[in-house]
PDB file of N, CA and C in Angstrom:
ATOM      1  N   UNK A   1     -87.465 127.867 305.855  1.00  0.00           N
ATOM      2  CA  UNK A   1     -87.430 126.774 304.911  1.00  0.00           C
ATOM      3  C   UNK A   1     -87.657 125.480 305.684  1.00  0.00           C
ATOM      4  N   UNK A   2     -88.550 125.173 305.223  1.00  0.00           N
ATOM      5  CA  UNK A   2     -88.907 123.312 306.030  1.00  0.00           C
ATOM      6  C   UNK A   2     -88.590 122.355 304.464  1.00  0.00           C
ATOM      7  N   UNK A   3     -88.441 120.943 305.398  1.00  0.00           N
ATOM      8  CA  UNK A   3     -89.201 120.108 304.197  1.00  0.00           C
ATOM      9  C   UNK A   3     -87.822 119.428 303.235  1.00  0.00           C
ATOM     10  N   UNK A   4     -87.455 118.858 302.902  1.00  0.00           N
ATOM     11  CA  UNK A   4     -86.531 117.933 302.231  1.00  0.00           C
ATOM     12  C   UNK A   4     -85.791 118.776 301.072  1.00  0.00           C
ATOM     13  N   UNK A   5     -85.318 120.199 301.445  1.00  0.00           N
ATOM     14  CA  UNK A   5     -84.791 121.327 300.639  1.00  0.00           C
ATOM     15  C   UNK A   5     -83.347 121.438 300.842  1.00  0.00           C
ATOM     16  N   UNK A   6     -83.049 122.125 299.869  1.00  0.00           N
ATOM     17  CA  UNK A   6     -81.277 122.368 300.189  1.00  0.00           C
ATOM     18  C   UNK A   6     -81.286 124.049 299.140  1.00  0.00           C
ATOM     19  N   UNK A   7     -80.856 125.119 299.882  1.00  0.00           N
ATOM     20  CA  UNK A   7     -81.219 126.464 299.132  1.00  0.00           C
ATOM     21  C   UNK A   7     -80.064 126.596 297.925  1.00  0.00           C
ATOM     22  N   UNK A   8     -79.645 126.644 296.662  1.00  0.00           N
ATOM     23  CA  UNK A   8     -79.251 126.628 295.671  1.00  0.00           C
ATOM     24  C   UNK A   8     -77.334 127.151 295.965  1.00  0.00           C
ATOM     25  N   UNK A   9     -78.184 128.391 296.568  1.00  0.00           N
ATOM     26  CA  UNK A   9     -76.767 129.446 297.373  1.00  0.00           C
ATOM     27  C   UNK A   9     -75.942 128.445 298.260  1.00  0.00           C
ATOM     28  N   UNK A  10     -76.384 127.535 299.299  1.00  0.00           N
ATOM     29  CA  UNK A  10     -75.784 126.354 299.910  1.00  0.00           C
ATOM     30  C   UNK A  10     -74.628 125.667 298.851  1.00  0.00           C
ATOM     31  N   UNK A  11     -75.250 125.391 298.083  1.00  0.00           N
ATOM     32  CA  UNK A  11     -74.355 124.593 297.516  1.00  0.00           C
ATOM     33  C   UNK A  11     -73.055 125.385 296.293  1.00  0.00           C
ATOM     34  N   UNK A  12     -73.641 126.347 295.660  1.00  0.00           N
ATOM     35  CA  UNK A  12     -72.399 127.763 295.817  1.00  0.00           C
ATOM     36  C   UNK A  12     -71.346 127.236 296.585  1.00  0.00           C
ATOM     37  N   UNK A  13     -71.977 127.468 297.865  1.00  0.00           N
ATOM     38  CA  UNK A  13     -71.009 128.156 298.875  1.00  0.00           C
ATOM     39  C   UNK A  13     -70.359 126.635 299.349  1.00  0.00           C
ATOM     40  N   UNK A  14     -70.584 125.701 298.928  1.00  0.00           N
ATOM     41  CA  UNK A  14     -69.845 124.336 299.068  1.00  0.00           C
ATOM     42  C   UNK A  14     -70.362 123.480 300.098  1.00  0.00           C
ATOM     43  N   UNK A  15     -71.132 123.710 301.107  1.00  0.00           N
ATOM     44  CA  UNK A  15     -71.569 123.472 302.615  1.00  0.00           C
ATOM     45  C   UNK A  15     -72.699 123.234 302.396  1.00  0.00           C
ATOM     46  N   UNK A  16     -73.421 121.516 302.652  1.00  0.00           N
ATOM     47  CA  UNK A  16     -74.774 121.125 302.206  1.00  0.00           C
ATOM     48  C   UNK A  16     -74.468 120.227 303.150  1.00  0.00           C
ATOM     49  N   UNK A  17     -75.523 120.280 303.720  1.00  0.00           N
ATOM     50  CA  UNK A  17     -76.018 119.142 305.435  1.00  0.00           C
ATOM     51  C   UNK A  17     -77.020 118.700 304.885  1.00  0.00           C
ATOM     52  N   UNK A  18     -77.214 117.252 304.776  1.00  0.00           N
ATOM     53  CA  UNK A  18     -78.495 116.776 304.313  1.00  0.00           C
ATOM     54  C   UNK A  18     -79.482 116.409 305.378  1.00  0.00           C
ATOM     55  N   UNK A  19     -80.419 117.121 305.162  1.00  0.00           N
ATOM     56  CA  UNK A  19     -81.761 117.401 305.746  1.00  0.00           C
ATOM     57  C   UNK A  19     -82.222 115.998 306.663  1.00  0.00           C
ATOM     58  N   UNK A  20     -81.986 114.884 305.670  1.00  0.00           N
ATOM     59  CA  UNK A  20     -82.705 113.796 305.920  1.00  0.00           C
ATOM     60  C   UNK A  20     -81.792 113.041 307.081  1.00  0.00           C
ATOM     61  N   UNK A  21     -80.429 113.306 307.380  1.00  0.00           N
ATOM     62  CA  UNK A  21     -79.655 112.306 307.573  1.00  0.00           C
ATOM     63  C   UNK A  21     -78.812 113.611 308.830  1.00  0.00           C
ATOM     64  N   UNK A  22     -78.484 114.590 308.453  1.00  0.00           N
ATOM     65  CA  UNK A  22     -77.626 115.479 309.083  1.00  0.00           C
ATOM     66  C   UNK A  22     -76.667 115.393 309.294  1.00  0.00           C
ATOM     67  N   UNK A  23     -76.100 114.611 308.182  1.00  0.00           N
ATOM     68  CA  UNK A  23     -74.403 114.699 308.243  1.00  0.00           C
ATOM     69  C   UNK A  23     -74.190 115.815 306.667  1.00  0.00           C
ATOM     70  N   UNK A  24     -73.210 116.333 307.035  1.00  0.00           N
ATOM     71  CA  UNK A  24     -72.688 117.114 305.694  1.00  0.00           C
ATOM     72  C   UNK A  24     -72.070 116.639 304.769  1.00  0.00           C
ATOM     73  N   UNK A  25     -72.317 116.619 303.466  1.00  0.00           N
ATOM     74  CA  UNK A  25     -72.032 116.374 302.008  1.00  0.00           C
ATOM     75  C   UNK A  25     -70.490 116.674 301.773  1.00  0.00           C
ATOM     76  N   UNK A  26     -69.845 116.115 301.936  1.00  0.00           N
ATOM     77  CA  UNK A  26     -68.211 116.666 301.319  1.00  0.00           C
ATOM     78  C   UNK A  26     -68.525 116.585 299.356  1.00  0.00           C
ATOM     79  N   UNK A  27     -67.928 117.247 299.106  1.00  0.00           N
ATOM     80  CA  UNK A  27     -67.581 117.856 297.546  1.00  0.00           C
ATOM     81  C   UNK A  27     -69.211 117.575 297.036  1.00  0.00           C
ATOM     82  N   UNK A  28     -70.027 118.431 297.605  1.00  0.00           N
ATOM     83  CA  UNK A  28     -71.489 117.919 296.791  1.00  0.00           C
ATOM     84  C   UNK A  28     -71.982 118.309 295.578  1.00  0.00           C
ATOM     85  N   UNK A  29     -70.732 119.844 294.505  1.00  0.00           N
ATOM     86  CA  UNK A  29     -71.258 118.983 293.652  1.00  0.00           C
ATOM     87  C   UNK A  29     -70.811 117.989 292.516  1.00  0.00           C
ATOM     88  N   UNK A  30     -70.373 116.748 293.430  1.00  0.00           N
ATOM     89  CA  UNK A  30     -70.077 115.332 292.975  1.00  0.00           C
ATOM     90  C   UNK A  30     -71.308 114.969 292.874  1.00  0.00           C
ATOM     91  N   UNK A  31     -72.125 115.221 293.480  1.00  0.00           N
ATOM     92  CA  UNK A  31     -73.479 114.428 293.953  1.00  0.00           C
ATOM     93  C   UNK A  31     -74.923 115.054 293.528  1.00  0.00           C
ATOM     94  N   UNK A  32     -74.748 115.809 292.568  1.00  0.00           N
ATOM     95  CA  UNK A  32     -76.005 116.793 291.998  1.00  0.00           C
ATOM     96  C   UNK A  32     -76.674 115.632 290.886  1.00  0.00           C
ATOM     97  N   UNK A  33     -77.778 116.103 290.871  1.00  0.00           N
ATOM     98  CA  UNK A  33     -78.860 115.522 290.162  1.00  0.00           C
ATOM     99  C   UNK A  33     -79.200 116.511 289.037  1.00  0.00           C
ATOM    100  N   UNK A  34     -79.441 116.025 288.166  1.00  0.00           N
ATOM    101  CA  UNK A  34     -80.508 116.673 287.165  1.00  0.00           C
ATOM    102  C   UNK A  34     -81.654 115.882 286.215  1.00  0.00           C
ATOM    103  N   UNK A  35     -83.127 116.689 286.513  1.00  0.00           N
ATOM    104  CA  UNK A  35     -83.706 115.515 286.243  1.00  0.00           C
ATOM    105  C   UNK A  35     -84.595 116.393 284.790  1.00  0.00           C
ATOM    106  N   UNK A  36     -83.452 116.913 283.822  1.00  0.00           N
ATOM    107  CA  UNK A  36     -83.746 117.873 282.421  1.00  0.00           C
ATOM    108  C   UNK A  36     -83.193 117.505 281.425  1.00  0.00           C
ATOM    109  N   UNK A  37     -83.182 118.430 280.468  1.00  0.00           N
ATOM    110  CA  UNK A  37     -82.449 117.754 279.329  1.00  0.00           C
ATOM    111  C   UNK A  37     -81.019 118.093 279.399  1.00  0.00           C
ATOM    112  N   UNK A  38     -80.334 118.571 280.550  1.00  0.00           N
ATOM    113  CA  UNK A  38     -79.012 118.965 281.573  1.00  0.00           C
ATOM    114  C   UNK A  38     -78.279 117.643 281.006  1.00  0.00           C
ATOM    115  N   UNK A  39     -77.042 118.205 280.280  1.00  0.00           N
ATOM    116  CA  UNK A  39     -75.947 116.649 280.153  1.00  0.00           C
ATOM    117  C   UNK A  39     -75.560 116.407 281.211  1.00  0.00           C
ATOM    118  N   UNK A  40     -75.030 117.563 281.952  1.00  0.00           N
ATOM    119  CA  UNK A  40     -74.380 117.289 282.853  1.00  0.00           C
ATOM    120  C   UNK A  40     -75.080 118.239 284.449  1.00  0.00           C
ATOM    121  N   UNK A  41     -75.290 117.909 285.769  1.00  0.00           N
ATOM    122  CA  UNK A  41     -75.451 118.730 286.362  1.00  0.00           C
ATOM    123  C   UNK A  41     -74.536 119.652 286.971  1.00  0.00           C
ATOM    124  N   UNK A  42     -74.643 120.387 287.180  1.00  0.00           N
ATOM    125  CA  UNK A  42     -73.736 121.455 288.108  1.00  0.00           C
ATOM    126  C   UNK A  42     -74.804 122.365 289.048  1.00  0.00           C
ATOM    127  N   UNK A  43     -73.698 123.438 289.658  1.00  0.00           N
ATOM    128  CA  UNK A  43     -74.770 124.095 290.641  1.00  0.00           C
ATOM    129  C   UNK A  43     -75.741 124.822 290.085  1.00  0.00           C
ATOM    130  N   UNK A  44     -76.347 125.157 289.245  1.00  0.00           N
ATOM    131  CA  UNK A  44     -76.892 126.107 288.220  1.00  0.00           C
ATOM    132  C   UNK A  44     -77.843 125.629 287.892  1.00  0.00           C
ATOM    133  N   UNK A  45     -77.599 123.935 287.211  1.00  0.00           N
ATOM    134  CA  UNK A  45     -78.744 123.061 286.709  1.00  0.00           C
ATOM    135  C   UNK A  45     -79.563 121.918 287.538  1.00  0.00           C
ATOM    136  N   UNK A  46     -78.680 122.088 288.464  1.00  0.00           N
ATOM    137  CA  UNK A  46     -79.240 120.892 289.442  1.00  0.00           C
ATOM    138  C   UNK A  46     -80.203 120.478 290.246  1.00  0.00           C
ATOM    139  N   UNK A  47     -81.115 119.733 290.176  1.00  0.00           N
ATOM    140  CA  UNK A  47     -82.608 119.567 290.758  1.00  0.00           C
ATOM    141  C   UNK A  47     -82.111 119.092 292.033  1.00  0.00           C
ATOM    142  N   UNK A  48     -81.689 118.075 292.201  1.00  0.00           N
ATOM    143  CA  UNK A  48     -81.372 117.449 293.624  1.00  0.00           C
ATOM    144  C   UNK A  48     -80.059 117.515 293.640  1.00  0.00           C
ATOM    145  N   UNK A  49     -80.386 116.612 294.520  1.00  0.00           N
ATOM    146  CA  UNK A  49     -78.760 116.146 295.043  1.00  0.00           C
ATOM    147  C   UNK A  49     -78.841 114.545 296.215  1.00  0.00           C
ATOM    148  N   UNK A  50     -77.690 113.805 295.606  1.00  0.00           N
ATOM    149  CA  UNK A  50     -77.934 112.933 296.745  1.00  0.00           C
ATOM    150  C   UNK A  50     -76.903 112.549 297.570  1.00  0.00           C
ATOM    151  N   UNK A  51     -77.419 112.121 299.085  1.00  0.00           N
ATOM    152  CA  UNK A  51     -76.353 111.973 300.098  1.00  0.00           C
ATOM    153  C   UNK A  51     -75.878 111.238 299.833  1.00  0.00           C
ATOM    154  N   UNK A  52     -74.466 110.779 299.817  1.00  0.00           N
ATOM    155  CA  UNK A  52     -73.827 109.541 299.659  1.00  0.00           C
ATOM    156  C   UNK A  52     -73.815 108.573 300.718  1.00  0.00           C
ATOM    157  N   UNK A  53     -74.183 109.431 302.259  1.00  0.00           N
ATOM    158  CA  UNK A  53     -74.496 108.475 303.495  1.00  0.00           C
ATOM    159  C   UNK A  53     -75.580 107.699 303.997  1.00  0.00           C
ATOM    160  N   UNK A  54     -76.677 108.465 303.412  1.00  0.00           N
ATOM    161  CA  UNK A  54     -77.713 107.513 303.716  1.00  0.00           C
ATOM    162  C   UNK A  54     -78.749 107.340 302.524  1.00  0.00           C
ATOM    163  N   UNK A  55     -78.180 107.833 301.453  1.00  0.00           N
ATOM    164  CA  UNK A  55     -78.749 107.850 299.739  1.00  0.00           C
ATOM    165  C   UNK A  55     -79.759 108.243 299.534  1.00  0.00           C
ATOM    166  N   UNK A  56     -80.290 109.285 300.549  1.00  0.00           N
ATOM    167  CA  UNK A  56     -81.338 109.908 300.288  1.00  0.00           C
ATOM    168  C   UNK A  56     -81.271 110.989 299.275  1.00  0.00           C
ATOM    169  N   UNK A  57     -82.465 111.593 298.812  1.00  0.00           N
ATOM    170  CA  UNK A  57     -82.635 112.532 297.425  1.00  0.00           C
ATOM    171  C   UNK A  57     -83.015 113.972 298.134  1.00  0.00           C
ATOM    172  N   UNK A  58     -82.116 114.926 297.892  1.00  0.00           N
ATOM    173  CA  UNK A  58     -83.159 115.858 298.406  1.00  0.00           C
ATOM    174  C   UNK A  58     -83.078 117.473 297.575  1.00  0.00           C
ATOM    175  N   UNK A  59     -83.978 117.907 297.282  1.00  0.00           N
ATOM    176  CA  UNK A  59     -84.192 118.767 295.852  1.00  0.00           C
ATOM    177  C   UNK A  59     -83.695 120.069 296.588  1.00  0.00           C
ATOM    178  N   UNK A  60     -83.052 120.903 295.415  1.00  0.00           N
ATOM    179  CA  UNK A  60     -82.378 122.402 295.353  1.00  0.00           C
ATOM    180  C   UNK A  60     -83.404 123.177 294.630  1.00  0.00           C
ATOM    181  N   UNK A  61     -83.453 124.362 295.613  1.00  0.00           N
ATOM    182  CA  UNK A  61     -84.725 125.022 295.801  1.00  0.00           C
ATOM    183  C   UNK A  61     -83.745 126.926 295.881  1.00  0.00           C
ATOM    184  N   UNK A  62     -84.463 127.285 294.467  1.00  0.00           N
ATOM    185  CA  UNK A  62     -83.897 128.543 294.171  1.00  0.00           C
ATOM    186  C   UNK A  62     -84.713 129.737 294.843  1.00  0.00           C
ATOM    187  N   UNK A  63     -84.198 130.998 296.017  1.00  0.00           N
ATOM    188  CA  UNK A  63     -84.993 131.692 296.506  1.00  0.00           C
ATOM    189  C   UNK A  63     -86.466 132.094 296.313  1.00  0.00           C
ATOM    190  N   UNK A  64     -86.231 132.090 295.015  1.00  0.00           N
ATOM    191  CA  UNK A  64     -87.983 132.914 294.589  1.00  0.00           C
ATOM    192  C   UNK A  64     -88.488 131.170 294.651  1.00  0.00           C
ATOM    193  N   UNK A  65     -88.373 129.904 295.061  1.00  0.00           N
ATOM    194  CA  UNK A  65     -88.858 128.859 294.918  1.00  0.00           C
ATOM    195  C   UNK A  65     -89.544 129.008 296.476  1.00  0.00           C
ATOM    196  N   UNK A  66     -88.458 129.313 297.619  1.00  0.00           N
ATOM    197  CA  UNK A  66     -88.556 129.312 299.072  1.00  0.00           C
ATOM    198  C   UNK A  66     -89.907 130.312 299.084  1.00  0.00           C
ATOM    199  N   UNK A  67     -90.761 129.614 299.971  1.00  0.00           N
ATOM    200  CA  UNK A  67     -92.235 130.720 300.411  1.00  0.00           C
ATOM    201  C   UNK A  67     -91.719 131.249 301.773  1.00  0.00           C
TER     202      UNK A  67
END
């Protein structure tokens, strides 16, 4: 996996290091994105996610997404 990704299962499992910045996300999903008709995001619906340290965006990418 390259590239401004975070694998879906990551964030499951609570433990998300942001790509851009490389510090780790405490409670990330506080910090999920959804960019659908999603009221709310959670781990399930969530397109991104953003760091709270350096406010970068970086999208959740479901296995069959990963080449």
């Amino acid at each position: 996996m390259a590239g401004n990704v975070v694998p879906r299962e990551r964030l499951r499992e609570g433990v998300v290091e942001c790509p851009l910045c490389g510090r780790q996300i405490a409670a990330p999903t506080d910090h999920l994105l959804a960019y659908s008709t999603a009221e709310r995001a959670d781990v399930d619906t969530a397109d991104a996610i953003k760091c709270p340290a350096c406010t970068g965006v970086t999208f959740v990418v479901d296995p069959s997404d990963e080449g």
